[in-house]
N, C-alpha and C. Protein backbone atom coordinates (compact mmCIF):
# COMPACT_ATOMS: atom_id res chain seq x y z
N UNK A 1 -9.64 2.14 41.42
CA UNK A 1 -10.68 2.91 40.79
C UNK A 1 -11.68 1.98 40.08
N UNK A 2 -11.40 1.14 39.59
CA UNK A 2 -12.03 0.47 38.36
C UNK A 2 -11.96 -1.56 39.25
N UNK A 3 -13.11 -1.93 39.51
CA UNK A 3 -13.05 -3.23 40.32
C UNK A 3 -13.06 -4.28 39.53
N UNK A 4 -11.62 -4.15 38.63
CA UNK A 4 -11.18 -5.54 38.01
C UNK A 4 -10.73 -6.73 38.91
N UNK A 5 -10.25 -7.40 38.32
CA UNK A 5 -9.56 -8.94 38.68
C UNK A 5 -8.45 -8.97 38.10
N UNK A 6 -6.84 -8.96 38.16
CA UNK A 6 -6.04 -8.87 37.42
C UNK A 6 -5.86 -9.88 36.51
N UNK A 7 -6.62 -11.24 36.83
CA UNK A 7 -6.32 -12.45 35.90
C UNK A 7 -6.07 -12.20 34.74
N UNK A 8 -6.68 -11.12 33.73
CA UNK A 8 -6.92 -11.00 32.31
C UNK A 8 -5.54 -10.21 31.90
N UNK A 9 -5.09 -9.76 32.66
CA UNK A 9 -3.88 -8.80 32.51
C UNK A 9 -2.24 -9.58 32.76
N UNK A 10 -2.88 -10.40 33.94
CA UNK A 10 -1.88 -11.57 34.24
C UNK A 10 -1.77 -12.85 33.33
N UNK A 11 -2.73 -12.95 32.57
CA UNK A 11 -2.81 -13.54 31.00
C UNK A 11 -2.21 -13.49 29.86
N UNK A 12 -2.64 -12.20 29.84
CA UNK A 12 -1.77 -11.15 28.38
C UNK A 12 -0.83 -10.68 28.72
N UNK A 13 0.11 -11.08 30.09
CA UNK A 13 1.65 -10.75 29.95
C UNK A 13 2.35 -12.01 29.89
N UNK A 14 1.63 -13.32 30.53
CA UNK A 14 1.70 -14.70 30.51
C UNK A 14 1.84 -15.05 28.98
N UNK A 15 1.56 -14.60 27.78
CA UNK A 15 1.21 -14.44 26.04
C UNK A 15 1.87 -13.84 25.85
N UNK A 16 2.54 -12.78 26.30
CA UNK A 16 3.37 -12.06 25.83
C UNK A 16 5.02 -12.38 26.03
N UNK A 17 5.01 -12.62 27.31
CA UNK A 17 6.23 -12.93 27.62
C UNK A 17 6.57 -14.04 28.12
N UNK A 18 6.10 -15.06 27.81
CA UNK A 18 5.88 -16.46 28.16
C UNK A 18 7.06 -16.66 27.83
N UNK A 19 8.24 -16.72 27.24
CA UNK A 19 9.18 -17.35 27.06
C UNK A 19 10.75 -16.57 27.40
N UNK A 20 10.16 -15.66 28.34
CA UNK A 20 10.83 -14.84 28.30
C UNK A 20 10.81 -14.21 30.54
N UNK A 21 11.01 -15.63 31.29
CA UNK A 21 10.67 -15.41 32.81
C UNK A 21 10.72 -14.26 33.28
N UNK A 22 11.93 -13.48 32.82
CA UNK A 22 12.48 -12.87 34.11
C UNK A 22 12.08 -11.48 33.98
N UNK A 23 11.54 -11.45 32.16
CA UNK A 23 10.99 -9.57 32.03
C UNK A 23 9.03 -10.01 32.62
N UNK A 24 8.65 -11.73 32.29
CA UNK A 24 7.17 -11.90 32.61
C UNK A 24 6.74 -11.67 34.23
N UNK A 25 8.04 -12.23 35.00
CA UNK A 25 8.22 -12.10 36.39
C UNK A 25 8.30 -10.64 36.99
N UNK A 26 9.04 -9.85 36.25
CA UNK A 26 8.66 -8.02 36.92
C UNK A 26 8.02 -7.42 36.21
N UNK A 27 7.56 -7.78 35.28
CA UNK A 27 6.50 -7.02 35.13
C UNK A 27 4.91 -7.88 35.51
N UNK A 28 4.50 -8.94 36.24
CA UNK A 28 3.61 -9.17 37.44
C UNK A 28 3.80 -8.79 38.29
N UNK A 29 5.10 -8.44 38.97
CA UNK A 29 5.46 -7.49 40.62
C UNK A 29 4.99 -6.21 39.83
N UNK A 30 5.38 -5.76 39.19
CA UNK A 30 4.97 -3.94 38.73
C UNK A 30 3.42 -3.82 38.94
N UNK A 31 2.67 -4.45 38.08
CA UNK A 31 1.48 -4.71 38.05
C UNK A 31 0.55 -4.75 39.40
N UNK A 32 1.15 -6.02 40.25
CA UNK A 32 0.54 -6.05 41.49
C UNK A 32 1.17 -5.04 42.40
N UNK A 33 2.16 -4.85 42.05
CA UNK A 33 2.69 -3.55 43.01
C UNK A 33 2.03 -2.38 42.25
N UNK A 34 1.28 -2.17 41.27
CA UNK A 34 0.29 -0.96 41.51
C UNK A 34 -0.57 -1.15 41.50
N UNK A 35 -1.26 -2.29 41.12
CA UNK A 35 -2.69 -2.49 41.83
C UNK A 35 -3.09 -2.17 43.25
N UNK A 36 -2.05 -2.99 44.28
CA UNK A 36 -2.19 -2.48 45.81
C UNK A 36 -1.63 -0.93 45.77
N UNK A 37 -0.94 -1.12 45.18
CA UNK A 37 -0.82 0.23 45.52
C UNK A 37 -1.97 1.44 45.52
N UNK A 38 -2.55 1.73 44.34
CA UNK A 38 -4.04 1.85 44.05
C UNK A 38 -4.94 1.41 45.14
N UNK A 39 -4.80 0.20 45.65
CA UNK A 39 -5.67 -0.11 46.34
C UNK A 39 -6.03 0.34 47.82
N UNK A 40 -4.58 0.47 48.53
CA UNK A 40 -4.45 0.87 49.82
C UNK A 40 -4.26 2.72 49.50
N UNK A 41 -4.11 3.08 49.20
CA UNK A 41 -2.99 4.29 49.25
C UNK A 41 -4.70 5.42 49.27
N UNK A 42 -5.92 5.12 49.11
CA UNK A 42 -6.63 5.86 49.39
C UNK A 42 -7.20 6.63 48.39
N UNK A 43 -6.42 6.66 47.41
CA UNK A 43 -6.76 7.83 46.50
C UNK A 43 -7.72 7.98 46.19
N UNK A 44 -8.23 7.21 45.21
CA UNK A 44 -10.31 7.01 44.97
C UNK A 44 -10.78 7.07 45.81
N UNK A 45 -12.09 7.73 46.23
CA UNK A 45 -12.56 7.35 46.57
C UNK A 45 -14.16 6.89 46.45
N UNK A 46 -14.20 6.69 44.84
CA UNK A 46 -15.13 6.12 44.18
C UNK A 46 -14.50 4.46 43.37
N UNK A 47 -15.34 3.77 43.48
CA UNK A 47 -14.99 2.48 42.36
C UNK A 47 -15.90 2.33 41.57
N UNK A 48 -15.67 1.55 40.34
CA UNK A 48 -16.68 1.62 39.09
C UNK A 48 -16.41 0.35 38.26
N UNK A 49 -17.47 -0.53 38.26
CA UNK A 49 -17.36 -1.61 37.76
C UNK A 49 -17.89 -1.56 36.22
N UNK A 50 -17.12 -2.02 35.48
CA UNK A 50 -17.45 -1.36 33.83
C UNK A 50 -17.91 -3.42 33.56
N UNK A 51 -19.53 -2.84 33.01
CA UNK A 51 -19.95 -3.87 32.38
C UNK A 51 -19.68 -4.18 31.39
N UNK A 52 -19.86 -6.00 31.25
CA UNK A 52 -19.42 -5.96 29.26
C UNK A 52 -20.21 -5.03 28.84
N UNK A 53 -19.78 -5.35 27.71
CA UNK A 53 -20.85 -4.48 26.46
C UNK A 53 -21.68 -5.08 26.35
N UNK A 54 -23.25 -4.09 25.84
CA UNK A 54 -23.99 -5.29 25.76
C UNK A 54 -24.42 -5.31 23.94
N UNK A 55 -23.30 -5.99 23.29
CA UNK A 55 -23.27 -6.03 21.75
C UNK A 55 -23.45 -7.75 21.43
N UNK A 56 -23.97 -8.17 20.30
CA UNK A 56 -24.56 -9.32 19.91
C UNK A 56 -23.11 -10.07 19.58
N UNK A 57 -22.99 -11.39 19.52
CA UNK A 57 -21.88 -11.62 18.93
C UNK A 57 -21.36 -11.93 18.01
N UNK A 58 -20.45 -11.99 17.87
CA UNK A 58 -19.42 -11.85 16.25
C UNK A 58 -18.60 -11.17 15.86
N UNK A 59 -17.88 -11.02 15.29
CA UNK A 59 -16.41 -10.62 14.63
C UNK A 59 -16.56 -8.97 14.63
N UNK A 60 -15.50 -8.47 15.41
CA UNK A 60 -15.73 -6.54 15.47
C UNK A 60 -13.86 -6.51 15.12
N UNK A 61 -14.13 -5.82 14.81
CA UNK A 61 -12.31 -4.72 14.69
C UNK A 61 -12.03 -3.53 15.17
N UNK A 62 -10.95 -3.64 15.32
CA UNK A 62 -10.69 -2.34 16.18
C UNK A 62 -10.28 -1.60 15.55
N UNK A 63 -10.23 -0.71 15.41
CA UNK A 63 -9.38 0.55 13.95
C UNK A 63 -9.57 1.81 14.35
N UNK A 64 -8.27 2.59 13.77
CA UNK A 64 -7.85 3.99 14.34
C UNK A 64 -8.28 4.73 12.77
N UNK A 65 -8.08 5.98 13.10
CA UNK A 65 -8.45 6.89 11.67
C UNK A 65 -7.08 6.63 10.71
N UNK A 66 -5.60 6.21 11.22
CA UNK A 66 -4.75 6.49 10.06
C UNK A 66 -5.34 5.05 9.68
N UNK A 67 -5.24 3.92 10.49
CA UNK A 67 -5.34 2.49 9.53
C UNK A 67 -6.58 2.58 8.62
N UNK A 68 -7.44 2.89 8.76
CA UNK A 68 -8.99 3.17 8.18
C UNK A 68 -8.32 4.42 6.94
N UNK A 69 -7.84 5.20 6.82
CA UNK A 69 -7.00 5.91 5.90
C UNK A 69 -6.32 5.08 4.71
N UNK A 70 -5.51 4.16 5.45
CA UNK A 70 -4.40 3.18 4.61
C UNK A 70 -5.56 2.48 4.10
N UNK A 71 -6.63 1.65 4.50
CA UNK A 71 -7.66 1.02 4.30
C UNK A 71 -8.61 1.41 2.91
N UNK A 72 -8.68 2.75 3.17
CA UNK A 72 -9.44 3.83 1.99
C UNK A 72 -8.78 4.12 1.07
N UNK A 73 -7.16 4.20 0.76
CA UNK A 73 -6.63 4.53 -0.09
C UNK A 73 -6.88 3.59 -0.74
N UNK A 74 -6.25 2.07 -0.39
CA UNK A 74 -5.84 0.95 -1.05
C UNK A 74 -7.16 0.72 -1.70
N UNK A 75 -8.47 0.82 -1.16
CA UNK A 75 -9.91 0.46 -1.65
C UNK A 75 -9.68 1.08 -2.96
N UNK A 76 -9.35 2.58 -2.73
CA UNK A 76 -9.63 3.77 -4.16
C UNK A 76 -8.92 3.05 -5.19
N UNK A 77 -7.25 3.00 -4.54
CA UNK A 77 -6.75 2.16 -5.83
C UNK A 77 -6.70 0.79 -6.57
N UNK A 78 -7.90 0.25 -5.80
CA UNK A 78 -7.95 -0.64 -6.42
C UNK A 78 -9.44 -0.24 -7.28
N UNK A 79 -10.56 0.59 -6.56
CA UNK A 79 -11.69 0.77 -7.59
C UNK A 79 -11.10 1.30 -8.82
N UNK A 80 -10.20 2.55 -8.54
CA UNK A 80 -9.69 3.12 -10.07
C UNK A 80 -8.46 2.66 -10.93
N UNK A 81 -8.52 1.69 -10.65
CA UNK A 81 -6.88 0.73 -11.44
C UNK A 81 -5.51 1.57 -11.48
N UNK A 82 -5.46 2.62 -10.34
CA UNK A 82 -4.67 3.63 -10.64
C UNK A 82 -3.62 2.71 -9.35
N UNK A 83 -2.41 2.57 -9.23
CA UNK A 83 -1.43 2.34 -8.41
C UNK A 83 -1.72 3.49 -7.44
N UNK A 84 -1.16 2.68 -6.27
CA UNK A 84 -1.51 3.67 -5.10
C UNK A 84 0.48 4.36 -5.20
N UNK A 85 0.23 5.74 -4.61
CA UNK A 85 1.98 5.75 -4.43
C UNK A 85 1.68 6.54 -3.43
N UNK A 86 2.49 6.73 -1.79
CA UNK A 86 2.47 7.79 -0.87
C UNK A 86 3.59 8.29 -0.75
N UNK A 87 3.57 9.06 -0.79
CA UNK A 87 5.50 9.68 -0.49
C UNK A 87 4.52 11.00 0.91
N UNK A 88 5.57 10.55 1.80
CA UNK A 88 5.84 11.10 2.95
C UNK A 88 6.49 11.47 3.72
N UNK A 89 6.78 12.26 4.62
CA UNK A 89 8.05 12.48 5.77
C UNK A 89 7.47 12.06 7.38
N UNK A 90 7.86 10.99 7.95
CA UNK A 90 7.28 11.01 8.83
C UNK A 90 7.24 11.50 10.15
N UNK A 91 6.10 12.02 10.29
CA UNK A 91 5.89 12.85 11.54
C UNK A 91 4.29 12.55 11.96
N UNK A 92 4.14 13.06 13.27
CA UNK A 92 3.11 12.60 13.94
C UNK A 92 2.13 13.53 13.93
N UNK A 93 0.72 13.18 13.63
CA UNK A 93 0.33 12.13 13.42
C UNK A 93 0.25 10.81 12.35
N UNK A 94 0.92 11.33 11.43
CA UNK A 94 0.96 10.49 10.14
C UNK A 94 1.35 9.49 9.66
N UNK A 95 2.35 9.00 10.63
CA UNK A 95 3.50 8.05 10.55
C UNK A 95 2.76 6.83 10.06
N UNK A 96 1.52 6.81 10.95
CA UNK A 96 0.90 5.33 11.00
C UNK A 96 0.11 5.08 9.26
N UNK A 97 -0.23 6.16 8.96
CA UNK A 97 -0.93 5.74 7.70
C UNK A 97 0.78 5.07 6.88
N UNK A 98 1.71 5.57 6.91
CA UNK A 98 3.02 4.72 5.66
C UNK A 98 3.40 3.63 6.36
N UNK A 99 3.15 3.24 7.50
CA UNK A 99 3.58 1.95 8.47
C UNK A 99 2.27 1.03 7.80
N UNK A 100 1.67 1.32 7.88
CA UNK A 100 -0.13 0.57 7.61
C UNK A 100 0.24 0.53 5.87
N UNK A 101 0.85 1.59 5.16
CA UNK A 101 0.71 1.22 3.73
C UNK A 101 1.26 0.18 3.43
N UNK A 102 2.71 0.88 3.83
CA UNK A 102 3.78 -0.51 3.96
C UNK A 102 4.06 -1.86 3.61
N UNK A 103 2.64 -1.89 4.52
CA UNK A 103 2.20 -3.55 4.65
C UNK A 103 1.60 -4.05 3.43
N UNK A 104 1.65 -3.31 2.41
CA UNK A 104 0.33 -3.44 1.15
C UNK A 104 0.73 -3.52 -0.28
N UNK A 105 2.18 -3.98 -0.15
CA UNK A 105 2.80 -4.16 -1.34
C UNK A 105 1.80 -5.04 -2.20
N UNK A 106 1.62 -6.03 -1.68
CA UNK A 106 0.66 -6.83 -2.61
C UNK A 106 -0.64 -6.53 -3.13
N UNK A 107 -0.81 -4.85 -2.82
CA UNK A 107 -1.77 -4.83 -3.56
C UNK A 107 -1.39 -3.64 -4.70
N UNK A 108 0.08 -3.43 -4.69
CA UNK A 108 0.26 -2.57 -5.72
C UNK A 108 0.78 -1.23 -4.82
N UNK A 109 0.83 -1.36 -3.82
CA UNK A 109 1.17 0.28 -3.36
C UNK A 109 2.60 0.22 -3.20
N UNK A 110 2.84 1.77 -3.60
CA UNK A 110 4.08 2.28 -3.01
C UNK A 110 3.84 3.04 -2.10
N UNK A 111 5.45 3.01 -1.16
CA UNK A 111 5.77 4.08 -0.33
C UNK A 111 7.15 4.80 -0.42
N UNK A 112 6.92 5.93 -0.02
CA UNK A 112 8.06 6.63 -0.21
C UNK A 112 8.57 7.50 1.00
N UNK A 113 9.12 7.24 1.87
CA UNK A 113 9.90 8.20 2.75
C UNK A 113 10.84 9.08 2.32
N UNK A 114 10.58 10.66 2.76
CA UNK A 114 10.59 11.60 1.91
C UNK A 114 12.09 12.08 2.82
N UNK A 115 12.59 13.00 2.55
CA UNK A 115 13.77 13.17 3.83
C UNK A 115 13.02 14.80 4.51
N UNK A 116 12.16 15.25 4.08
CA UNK A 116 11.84 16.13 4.38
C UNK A 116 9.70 16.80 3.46
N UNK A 117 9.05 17.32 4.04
CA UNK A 117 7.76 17.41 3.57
C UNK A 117 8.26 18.17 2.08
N UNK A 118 8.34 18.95 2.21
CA UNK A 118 9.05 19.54 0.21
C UNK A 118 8.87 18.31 -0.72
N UNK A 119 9.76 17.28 -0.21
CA UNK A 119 10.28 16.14 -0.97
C UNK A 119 9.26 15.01 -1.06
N UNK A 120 8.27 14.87 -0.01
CA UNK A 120 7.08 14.11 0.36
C UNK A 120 5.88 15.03 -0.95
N UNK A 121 5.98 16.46 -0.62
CA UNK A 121 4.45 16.48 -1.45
C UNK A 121 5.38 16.48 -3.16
N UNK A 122 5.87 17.13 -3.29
CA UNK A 122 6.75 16.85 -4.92
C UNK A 122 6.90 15.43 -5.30
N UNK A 123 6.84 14.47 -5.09
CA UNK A 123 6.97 13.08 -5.37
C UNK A 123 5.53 12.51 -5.24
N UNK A 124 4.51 12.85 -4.73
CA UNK A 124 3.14 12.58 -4.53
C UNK A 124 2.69 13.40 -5.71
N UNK A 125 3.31 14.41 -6.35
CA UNK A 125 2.37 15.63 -7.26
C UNK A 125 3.15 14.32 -8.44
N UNK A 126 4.51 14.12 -8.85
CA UNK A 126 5.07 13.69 -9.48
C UNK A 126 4.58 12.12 -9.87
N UNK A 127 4.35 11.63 -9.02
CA UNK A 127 3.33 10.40 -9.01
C UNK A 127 2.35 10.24 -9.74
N UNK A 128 1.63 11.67 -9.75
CA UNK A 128 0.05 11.60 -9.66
C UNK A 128 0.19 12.01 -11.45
N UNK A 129 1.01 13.17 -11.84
CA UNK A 129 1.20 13.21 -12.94
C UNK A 129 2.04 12.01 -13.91
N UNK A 130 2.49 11.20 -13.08
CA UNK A 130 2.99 9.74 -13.98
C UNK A 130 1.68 8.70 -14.22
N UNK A 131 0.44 8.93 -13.62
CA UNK A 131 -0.55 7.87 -13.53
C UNK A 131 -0.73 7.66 -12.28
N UNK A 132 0.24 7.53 -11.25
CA UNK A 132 -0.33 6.95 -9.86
C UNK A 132 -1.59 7.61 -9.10
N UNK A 133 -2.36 7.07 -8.14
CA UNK A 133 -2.90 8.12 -7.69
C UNK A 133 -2.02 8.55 -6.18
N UNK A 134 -1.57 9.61 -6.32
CA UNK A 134 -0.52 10.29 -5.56
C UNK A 134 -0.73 10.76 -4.05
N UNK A 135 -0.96 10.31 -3.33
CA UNK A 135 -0.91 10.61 -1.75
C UNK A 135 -0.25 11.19 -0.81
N UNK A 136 -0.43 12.02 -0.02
CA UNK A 136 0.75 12.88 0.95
C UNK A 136 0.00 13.02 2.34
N UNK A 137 0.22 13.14 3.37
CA UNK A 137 -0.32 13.37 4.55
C UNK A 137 1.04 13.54 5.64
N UNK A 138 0.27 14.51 6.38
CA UNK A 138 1.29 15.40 7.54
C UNK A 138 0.25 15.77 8.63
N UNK A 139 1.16 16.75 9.11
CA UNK A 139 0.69 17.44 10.48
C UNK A 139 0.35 18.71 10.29
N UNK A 140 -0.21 19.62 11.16
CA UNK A 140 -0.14 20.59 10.54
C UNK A 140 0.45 21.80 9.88
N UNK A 141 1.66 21.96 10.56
CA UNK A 141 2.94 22.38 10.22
C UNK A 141 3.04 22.02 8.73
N UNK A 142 3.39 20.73 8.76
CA UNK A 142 3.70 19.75 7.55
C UNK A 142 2.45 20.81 6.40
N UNK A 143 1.50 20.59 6.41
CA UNK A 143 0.34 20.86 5.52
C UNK A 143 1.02 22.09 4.49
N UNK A 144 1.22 22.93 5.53
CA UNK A 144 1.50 24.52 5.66
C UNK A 144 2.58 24.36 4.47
N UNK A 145 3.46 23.62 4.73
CA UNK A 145 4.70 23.29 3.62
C UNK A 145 4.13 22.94 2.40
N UNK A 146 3.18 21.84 2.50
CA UNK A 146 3.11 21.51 1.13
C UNK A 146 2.21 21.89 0.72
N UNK A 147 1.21 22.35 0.82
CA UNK A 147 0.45 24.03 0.31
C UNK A 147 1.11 24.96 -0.26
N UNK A 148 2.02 25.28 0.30
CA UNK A 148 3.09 26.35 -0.01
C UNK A 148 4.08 25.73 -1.41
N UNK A 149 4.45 24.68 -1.50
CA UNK A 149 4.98 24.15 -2.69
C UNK A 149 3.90 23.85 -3.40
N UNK A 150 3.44 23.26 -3.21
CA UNK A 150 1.95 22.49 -4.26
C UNK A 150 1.29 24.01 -4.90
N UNK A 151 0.99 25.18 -4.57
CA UNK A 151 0.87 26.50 -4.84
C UNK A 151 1.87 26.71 -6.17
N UNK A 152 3.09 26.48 -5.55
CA UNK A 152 4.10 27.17 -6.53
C UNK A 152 4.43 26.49 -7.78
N UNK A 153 4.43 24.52 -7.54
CA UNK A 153 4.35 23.93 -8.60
C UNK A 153 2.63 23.97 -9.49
N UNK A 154 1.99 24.73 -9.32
CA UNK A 154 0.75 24.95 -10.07
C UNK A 154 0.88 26.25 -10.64
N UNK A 155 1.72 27.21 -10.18
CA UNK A 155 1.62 28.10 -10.65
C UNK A 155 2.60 28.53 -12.17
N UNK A 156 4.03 27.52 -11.39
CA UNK A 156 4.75 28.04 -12.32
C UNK A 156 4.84 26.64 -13.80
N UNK A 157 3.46 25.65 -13.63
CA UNK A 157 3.09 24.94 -14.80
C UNK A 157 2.19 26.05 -15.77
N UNK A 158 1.02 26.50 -15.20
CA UNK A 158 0.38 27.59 -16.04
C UNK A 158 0.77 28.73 -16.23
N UNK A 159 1.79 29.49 -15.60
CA UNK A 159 2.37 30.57 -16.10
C UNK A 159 2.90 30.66 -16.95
């Protein structure tokens, strides 16, 4: 479909598994065994040669919405001197923002793996009322839960 050259691919498994023959060796047969395969077997019958980009050069990053998330928190807590804390349960899509926090001890964050969303948003509310600034993120399911608690711990503080 697409009129590459495998060199670049036969590179980055050459980097990857360079020290390692015999998984670098089948997975180049896999590779070229679906390239031809692709190639003979008919299926396309369009090809499409994808040009570089045509962008100036210099330093770009690649980033998804949870890392850009983990990215934004850590910014906040560091503009508002408030400790970052996330308590979470992980599920997808979310996983990646406490994997990405994780990594950020040194700038003061916590994480918290929750055993269940209940326990994720109650430790984020609990946080937030100790000083931290308190973080939670889920799915949508997940949300539904801690809406539903976060409701009840507001209600039964002002009642």
């Amino acid at each position: 479909m697409y009129n590459r050259s495998l060199e670049n691919s036969v590179k980055f498994l050459e980097e990857k598994f360079g020290k390692k023959p015999e998984i670098l060796d089948a997975n180049i047969k896999i590779l070229k065994a679906g390239y031809h395969f692709g190639d003979t077997s008919e299926t396309f019958t369009t090809r499409y040669e994808v040009q570089p980009a045509p962008m100036p050069p210099g330093v770009y990053r690649n980033i998804m919405g949870n890392q850009a998330t983990a990215m934004g928190l850590s910014a906040a807590s560091q503009k508002s001197n408030l400790p970052l804390f996330y308590g979470t349960y992980p599920i997808t899509p979310a996983s990646d923002i406490l994997h990405e926090l994780a990594k950020h001890k040194a700038f003061g964050v916590k994480t918290f793996q929750a055993e269940d969303e209940i326990a994720a948003i109650c430790s984020s509310i609990g946080a937030s009322f100790g000083g931290s600034l308190g973080v939670t993120a889920s799915s949508g399911p997940g949300i539904a839960l801690k809406v539903k608690q976060w409701a009840w711990l507001l209600c039964s503080k002002y009642l």
